[in-house]
C-alpha atoms as a PDB file:
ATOM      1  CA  UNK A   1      16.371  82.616 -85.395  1.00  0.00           C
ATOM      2  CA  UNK A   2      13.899  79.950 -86.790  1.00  0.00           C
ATOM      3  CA  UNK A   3      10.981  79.146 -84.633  1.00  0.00           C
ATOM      4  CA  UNK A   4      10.854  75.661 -83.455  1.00  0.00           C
ATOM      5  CA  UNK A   5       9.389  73.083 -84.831  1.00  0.00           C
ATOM      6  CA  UNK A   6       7.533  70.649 -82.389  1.00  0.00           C
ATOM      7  CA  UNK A   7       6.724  66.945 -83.942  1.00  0.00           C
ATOM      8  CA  UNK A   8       4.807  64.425 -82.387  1.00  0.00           C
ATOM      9  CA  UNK A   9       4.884  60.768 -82.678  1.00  0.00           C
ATOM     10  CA  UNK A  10       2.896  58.244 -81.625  1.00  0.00           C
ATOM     11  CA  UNK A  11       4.692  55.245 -79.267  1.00  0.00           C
ATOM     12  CA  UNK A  12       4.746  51.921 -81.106  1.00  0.00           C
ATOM     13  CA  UNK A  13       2.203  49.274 -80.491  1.00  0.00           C
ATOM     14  CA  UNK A  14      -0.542  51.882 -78.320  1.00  0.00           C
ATOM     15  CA  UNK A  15      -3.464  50.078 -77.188  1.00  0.00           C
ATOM     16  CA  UNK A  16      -6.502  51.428 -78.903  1.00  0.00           C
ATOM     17  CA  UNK A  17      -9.115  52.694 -77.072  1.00  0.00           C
ATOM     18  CA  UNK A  18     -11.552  50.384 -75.801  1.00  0.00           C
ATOM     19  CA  UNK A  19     -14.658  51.762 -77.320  1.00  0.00           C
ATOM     20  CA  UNK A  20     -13.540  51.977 -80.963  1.00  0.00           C
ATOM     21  CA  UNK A  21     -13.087  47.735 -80.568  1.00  0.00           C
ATOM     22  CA  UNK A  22     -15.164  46.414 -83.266  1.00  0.00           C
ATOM     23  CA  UNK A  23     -18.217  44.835 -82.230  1.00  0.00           C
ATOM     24  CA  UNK A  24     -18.282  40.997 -82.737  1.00  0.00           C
ATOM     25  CA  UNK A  25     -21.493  39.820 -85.801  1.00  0.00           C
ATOM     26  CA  UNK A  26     -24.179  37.993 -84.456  1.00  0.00           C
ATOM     27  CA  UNK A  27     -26.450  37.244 -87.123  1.00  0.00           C
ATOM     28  CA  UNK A  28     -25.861  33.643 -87.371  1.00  0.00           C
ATOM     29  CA  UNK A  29     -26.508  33.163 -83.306  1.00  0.00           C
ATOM     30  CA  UNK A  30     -29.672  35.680 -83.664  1.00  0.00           C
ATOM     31  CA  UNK A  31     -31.054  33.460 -86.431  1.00  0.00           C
ATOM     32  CA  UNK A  32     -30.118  30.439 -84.019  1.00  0.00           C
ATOM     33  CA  UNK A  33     -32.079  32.176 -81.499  1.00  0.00           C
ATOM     34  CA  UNK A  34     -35.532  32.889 -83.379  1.00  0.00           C
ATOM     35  CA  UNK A  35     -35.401  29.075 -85.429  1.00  0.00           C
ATOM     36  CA  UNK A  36     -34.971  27.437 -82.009  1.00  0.00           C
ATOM     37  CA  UNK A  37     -38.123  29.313 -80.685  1.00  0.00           C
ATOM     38  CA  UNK A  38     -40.183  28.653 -83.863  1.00  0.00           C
ATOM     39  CA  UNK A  39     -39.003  25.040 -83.420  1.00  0.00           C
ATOM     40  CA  UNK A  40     -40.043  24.884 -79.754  1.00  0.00           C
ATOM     41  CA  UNK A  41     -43.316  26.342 -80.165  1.00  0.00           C
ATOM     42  CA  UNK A  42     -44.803  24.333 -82.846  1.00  0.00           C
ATOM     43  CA  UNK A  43     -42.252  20.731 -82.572  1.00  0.00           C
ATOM     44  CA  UNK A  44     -45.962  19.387 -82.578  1.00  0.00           C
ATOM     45  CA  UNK A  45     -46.214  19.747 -86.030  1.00  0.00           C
ATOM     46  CA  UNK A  46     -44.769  16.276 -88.058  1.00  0.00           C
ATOM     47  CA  UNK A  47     -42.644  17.477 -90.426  1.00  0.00           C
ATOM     48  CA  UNK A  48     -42.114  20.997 -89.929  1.00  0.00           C
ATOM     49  CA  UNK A  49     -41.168  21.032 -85.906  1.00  0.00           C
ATOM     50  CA  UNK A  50     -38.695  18.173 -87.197  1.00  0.00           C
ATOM     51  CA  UNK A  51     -36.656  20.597 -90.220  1.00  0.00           C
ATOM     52  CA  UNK A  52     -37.175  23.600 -87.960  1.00  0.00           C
ATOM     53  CA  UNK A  53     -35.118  21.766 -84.440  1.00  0.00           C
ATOM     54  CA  UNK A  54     -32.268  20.493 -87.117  1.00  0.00           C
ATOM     55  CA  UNK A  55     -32.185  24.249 -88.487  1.00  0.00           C
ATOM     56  CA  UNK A  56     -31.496  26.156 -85.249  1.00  0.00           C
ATOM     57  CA  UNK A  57     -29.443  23.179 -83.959  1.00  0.00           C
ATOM     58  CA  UNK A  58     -27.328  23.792 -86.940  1.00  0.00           C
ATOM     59  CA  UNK A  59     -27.502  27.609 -87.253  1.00  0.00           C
ATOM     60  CA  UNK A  60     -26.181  27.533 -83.336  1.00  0.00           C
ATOM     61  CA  UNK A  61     -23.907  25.080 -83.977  1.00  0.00           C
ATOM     62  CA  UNK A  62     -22.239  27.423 -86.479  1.00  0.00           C
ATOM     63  CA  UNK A  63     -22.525  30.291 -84.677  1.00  0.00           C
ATOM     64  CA  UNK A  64     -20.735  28.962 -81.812  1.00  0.00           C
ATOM     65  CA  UNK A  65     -18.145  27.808 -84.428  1.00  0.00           C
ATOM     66  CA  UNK A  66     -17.705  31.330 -85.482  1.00  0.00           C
ATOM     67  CA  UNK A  67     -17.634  32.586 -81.735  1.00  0.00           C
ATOM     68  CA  UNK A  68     -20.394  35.081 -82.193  1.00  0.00           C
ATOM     69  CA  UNK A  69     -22.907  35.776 -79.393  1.00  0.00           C
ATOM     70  CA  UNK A  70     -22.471  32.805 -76.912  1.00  0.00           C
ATOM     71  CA  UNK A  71     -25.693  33.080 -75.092  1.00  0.00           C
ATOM     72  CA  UNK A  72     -27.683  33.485 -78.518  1.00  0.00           C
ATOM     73  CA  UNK A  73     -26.094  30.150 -79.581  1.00  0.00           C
ATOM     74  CA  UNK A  74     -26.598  28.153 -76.485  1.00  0.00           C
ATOM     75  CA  UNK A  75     -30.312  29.235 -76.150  1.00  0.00           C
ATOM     76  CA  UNK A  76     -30.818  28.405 -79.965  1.00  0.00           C
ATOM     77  CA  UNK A  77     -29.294  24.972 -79.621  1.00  0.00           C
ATOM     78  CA  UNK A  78     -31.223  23.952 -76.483  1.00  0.00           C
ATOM     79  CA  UNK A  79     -34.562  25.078 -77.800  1.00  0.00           C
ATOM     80  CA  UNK A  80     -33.671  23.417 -81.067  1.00  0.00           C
ATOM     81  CA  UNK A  81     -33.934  20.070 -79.161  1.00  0.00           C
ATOM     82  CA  UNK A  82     -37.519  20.757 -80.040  1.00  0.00           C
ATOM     83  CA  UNK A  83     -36.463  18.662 -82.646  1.00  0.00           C
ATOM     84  CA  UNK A  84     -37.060  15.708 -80.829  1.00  0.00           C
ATOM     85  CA  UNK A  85     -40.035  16.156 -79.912  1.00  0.00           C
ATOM     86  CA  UNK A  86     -40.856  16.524 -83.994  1.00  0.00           C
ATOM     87  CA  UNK A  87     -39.025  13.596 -84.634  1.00  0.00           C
ATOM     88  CA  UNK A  88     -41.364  11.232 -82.647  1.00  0.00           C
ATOM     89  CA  UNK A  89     -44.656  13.216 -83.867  1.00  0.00           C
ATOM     90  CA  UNK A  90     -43.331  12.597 -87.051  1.00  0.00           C
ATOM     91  CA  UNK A  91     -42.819   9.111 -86.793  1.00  0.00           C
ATOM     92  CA  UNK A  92     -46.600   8.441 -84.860  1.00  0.00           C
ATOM     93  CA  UNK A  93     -48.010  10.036 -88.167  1.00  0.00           C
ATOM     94  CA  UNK A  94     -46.214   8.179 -90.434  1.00  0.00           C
ATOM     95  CA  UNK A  95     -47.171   5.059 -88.662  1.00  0.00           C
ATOM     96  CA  UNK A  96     -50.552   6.116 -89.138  1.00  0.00           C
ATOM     97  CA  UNK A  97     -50.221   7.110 -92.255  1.00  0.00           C
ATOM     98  CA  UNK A  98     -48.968   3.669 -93.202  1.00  0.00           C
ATOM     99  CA  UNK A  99     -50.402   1.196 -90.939  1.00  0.00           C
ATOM    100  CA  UNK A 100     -52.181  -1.311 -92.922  1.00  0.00           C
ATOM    101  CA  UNK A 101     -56.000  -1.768 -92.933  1.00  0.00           C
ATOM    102  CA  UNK A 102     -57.287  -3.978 -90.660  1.00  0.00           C
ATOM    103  CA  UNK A 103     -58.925  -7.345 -92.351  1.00  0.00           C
ATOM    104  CA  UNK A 104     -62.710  -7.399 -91.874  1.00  0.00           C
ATOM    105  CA  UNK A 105     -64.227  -9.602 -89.711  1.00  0.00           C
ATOM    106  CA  UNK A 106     -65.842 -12.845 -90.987  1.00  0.00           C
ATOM    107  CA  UNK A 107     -69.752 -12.616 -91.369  1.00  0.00           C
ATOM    108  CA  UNK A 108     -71.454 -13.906 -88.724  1.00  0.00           C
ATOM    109  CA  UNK A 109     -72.142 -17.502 -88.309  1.00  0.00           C
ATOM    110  CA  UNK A 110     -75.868 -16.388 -88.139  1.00  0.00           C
ATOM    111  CA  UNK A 111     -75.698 -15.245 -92.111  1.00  0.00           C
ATOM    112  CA  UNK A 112     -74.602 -19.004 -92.838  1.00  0.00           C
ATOM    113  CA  UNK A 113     -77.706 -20.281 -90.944  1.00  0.00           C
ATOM    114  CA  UNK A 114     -80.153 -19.128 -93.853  1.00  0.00           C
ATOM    115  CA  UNK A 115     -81.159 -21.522 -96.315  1.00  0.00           C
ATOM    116  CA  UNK A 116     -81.659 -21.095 -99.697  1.00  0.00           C
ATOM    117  CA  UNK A 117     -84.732 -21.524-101.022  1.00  0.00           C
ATOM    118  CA  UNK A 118     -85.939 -24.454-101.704  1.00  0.00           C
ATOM    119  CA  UNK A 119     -86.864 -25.194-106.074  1.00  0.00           C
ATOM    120  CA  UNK A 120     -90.591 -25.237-106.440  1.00  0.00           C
ATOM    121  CA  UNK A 121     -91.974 -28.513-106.198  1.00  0.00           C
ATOM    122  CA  UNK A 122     -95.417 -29.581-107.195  1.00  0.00           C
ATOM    123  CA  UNK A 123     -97.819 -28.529-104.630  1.00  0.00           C
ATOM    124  CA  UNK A 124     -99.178 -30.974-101.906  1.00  0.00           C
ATOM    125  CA  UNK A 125    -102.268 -32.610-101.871  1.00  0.00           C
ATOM    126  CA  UNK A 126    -105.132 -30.471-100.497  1.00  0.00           C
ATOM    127  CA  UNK A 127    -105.049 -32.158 -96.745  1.00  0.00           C
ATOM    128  CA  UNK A 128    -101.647 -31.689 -96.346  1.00  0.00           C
ATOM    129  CA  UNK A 129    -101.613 -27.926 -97.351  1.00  0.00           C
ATOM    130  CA  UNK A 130    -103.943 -27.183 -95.166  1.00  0.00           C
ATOM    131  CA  UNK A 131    -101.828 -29.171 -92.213  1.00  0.00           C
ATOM    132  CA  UNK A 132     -98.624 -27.063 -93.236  1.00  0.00           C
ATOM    133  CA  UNK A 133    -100.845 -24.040 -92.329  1.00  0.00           C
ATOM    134  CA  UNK A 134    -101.923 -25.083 -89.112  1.00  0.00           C
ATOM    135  CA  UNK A 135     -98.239 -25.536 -88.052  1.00  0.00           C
ATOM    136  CA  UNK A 136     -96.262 -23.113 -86.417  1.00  0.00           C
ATOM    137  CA  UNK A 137     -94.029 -20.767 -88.728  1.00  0.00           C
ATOM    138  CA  UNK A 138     -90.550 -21.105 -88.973  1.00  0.00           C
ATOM    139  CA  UNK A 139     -88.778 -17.821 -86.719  1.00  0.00           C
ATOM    140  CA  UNK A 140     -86.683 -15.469 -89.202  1.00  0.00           C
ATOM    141  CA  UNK A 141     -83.270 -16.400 -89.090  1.00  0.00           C
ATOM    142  CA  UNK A 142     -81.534 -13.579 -87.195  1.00  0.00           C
ATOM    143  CA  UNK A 143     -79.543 -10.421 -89.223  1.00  0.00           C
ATOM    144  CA  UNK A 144     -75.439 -10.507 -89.055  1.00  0.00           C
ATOM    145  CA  UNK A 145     -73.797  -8.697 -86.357  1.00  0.00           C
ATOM    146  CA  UNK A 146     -72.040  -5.590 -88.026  1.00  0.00           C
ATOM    147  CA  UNK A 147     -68.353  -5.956 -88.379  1.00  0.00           C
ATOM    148  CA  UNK A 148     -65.629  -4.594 -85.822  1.00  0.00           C
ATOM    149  CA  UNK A 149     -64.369  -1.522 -87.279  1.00  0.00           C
ATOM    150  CA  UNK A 150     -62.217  -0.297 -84.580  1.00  0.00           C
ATOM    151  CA  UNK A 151     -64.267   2.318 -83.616  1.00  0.00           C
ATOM    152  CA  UNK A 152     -65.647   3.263 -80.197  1.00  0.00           C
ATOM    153  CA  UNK A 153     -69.356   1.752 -81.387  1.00  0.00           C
ATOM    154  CA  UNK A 154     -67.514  -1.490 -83.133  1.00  0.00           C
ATOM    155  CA  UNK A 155     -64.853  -2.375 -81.222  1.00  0.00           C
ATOM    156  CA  UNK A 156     -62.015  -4.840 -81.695  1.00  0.00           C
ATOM    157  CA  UNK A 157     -62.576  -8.493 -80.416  1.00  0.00           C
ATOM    158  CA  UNK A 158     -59.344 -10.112 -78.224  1.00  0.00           C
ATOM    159  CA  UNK A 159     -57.033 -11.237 -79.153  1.00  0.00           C
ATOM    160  CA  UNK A 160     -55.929  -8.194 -80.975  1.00  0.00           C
ATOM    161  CA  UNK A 161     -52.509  -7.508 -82.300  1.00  0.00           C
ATOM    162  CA  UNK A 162     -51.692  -4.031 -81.432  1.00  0.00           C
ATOM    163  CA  UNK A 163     -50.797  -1.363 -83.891  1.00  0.00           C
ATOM    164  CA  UNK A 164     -48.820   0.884 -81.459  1.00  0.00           C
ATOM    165  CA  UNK A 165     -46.896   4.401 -81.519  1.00  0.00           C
ATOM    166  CA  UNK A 166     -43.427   3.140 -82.434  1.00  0.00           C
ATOM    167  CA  UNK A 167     -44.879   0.728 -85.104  1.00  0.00           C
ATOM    168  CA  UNK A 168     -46.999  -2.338 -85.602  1.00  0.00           C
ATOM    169  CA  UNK A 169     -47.422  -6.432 -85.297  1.00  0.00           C
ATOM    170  CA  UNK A 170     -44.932  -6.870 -82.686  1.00  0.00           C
ATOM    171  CA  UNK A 171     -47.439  -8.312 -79.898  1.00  0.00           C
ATOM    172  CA  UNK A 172     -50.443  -9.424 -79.453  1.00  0.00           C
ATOM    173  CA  UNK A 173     -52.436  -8.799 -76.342  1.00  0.00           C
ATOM    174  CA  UNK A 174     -55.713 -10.021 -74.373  1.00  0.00           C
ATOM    175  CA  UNK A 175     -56.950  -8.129 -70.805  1.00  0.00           C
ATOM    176  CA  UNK A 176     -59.088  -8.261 -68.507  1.00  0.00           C
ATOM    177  CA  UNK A 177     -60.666  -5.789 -65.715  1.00  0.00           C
ATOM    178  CA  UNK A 178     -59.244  -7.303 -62.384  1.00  0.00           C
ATOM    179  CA  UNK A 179     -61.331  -4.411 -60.029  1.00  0.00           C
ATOM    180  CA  UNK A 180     -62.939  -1.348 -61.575  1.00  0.00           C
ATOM    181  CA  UNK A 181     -63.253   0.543 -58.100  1.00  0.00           C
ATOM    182  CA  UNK A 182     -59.748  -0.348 -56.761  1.00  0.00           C
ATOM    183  CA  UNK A 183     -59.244   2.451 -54.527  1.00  0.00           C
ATOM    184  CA  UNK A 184     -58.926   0.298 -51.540  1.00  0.00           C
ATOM    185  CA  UNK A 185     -56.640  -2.062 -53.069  1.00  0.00           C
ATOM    186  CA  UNK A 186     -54.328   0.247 -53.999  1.00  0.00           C
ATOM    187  CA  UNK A 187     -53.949   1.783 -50.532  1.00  0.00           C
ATOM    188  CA  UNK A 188     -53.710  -1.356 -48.816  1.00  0.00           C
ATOM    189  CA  UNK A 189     -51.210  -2.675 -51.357  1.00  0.00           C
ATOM    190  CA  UNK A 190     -48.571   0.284 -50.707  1.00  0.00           C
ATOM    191  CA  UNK A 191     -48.843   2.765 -48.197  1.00  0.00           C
ATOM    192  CA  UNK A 192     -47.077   5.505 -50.568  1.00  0.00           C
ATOM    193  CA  UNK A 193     -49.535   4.973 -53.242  1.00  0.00           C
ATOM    194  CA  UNK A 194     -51.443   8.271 -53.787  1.00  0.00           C
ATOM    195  CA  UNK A 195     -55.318   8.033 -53.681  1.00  0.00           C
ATOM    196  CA  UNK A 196     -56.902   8.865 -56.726  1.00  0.00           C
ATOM    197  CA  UNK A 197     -58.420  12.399 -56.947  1.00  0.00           C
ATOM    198  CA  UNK A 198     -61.381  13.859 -55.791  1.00  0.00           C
ATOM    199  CA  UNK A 199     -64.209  12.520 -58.112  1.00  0.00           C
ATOM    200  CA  UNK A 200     -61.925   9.592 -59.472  1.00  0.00           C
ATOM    201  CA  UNK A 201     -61.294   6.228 -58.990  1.00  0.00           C
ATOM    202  CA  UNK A 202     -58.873   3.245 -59.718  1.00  0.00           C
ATOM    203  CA  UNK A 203     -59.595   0.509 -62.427  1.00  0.00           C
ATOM    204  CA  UNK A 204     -56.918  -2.253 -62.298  1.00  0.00           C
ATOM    205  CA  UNK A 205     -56.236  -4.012 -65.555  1.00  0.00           C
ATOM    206  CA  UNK A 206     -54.664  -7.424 -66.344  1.00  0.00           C
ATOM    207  CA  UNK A 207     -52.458  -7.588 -69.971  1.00  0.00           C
ATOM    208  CA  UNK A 208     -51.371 -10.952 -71.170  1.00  0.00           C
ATOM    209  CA  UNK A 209     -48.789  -9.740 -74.049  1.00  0.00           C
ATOM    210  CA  UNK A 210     -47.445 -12.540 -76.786  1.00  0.00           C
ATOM    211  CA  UNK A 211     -44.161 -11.681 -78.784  1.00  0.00           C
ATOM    212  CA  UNK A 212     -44.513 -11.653 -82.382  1.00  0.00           C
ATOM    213  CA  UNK A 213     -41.377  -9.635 -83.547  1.00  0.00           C
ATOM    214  CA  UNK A 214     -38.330 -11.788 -84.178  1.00  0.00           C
ATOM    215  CA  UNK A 215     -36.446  -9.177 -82.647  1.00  0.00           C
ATOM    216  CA  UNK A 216     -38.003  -9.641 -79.340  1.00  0.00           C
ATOM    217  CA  UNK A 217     -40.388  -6.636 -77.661  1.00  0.00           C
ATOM    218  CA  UNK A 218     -40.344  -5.162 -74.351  1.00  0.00           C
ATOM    219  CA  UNK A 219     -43.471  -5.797 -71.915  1.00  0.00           C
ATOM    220  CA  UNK A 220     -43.478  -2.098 -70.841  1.00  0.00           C
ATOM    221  CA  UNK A 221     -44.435  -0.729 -74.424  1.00  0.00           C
ATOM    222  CA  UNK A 222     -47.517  -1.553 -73.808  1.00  0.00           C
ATOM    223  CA  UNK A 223     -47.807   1.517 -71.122  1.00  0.00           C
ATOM    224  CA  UNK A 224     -46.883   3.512 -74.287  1.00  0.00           C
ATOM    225  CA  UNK A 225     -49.213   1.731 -76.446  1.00  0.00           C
ATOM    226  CA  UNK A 226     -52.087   1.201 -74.355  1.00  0.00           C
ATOM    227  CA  UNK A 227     -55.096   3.691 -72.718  1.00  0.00           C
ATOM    228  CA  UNK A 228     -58.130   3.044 -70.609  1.00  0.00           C
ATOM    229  CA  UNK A 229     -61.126   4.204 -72.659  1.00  0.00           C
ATOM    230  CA  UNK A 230     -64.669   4.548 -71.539  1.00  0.00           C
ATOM    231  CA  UNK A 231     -67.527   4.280 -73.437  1.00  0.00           C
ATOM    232  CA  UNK A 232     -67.482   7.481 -74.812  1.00  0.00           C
ATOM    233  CA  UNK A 233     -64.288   7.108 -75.832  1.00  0.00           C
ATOM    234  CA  UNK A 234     -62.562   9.367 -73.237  1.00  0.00           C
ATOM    235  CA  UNK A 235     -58.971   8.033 -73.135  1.00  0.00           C
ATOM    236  CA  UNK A 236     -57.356   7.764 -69.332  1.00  0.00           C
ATOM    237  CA  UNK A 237     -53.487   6.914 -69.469  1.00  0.00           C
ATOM    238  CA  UNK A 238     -51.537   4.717 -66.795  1.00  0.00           C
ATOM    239  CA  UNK A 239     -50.815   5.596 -63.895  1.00  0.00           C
ATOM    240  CA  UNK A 240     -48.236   4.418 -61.429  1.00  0.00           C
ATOM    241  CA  UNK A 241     -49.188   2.276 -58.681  1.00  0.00           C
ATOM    242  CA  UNK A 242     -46.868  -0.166 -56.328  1.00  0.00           C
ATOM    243  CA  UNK A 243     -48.936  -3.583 -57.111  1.00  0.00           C
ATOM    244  CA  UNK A 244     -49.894  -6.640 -54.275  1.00  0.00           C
ATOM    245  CA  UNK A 245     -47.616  -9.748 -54.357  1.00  0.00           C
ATOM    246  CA  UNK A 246     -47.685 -11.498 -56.904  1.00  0.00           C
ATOM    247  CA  UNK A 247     -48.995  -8.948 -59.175  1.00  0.00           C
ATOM    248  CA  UNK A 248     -45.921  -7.984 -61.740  1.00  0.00           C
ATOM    249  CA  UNK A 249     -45.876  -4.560 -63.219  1.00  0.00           C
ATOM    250  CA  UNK A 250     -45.356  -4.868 -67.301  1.00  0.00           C
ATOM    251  CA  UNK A 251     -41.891  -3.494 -67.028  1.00  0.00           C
ATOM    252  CA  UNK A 252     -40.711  -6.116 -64.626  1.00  0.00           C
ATOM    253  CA  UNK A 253     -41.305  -8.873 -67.769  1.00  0.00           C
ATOM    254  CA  UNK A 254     -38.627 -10.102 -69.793  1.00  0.00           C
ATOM    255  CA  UNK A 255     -38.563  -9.940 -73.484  1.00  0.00           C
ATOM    256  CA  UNK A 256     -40.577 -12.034 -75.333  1.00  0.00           C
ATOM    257  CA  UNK A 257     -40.334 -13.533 -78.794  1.00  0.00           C
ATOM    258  CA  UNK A 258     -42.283 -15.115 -80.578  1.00  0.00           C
ATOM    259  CA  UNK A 259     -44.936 -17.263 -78.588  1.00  0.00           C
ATOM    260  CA  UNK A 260     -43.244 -16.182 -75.684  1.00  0.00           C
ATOM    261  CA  UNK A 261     -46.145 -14.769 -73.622  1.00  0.00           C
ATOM    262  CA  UNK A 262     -46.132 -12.296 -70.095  1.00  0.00           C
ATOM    263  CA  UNK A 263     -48.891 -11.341 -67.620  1.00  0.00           C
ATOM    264  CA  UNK A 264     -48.646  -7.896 -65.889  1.00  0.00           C
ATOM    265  CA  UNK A 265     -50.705  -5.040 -63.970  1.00  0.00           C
ATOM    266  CA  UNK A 266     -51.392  -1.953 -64.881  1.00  0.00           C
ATOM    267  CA  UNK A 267     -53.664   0.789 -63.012  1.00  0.00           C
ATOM    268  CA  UNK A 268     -56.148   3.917 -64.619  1.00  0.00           C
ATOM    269  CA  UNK A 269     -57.204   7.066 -62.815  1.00  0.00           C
ATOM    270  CA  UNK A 270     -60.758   7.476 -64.428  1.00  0.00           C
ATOM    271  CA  UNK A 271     -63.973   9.237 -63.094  1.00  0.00           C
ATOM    272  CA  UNK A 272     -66.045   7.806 -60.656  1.00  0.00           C
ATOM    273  CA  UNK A 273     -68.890   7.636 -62.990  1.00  0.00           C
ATOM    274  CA  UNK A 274     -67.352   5.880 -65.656  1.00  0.00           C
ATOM    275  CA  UNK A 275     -68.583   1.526 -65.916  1.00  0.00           C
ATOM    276  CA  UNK A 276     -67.764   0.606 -68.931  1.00  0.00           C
ATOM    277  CA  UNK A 277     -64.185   0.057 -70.867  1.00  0.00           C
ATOM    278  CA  UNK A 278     -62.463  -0.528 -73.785  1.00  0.00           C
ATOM    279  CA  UNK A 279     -58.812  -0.475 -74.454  1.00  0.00           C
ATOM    280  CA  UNK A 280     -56.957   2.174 -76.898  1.00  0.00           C
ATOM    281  CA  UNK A 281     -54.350   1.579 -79.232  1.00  0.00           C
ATOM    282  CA  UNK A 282     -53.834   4.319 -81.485  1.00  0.00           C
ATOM    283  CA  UNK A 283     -56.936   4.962 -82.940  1.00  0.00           C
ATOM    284  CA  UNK A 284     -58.201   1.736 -82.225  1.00  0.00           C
ATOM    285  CA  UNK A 285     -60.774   0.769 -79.357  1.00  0.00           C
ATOM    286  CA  UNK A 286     -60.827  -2.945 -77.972  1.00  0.00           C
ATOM    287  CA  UNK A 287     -63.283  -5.101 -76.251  1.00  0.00           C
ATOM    288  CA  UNK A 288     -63.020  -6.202 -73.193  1.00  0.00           C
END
């Protein structure tokens, strides 16, 4: 009698075990994942934080695609938005970069007061050189005022035609200091304006803005454009303040083309010790 043979199959179509399923590649969301953090940590940098935010928005973008780590991906792409920030870095340094030089000024009308000397003439008769030294010399004409440079020592005169962060020669603007201690104003003005800190104080400025684009320009770049500087040259950005009647706020003005002009408000928190201003227009100082 032959011994039994016992076989063994295997049913069709078993489900393999769940730990032997093949673990899904990440590499492409991982490399997402560290780009988007280099490109969030230094966007700053023109150039550089631009390619690295397209890079991880790209590398996520694909790894998404592929359907590899989902929370890698999404974490590269958002911090690859970085990106933007790089972009408009990039763009204030090439504006800098290219801005054309500023003209310099005209001498001063005081240079054009000196006279050339006079060709020698036979001297006078002996009474009357010794009336010309009895008279009164002639005062030294004064020297020429040093040229406006731009700087913090030689500021621009107004009118000036700002240079700006999104580019150049699309307005030209005068202002004026309407209160530099306007802390009362401002409270009695709104009742949900916040007083300025401890150690601060308002200054209320008035822009007059003229289009010069073609295109037209917008009133309320000049909150981009524009800082309060003091003396020093300590910059002091806008602040936001609910004006009096009758005072517009620059984003309330229309836009203006050429020789179309707007007057508007705007208000600095600056410290209490501070007397003396200038405007600031990317890397430019102006006169009040």
């Amino acid at each position: 009698m032959s011994a039994a043979t016992a076989t063994y199959t295997q049913a069709p179509n078993a489900p393999a075990y769940p730990g032997n399923a093949p673990a899904k590649p990440k590499s492409l969301a991982l490399a997402a994942l560290l780009v988007g953090i280099c490109a969030f940590i230094i966007g700053w940098i023109p150039w550089l934080g631009l390619l690295l935010g397209v890079a991880a928005v790209a590398l996520s973008i694909f790894a998404l695609v592929k359907h590899q780590s989902k929370v890698m991906g999404i974490f590269g792409l958002v911090l690859g938005l970085a990106m933007l920030t790089g972009l408009v870095m990039t763009i204030s340094f090439m504006n800098v970069v290219t801005a054309p030089a500023r003209p310099v000024a005209a001498a001063s009308p005081a240079a054009e007061a000196v006279e050339p000397p006079a060709t020698q003439q036979p001297g006078p008769p002996a009474e009357e050189a010794v009336a010309e030294e009895s008279a009164p010399s002639r005062p030294a004409a004064e020297p020429a005022a040093p040229s406006a440079d731009g700087s913090a020592e030689r500021p621009y005169p107004q009118p000036y035609v700002a240079v700006g962060l999104f580019g150049g020669e699309k307005y030209s603007l005068t202002g004026r200091i309407v209160d530099a201690n306007a802390g009362g104003l401002v409270n009695d003005w709104n009742q949900f304006n916040s007083p300025a800190p401890s150690g601060f104080k308002y200054v209320v400025v008035e822009l007059t803005m003229t289009g010069i684009d073609p295109d037209g320009v917008e009133p309320s770049l000049a909150e981009w454009d524009l800082s309060l500087a003091t003396a020093e040259g300590n910059q002091y950005s806008s602040e936001s303040v609910v004006f009096g009647d009758g005072m517009p706020q620059m984003w309330e003005g229309p836009t203006l083309y050429p020789g179309n002009s707007f007057t508007g408000y705007t208000a600095y928190v600056v410290p209490e010790t501070a007397q003396s201003f200038m405007l600031h227009d990317n890397g430019n100082y102006i006169s009040f």
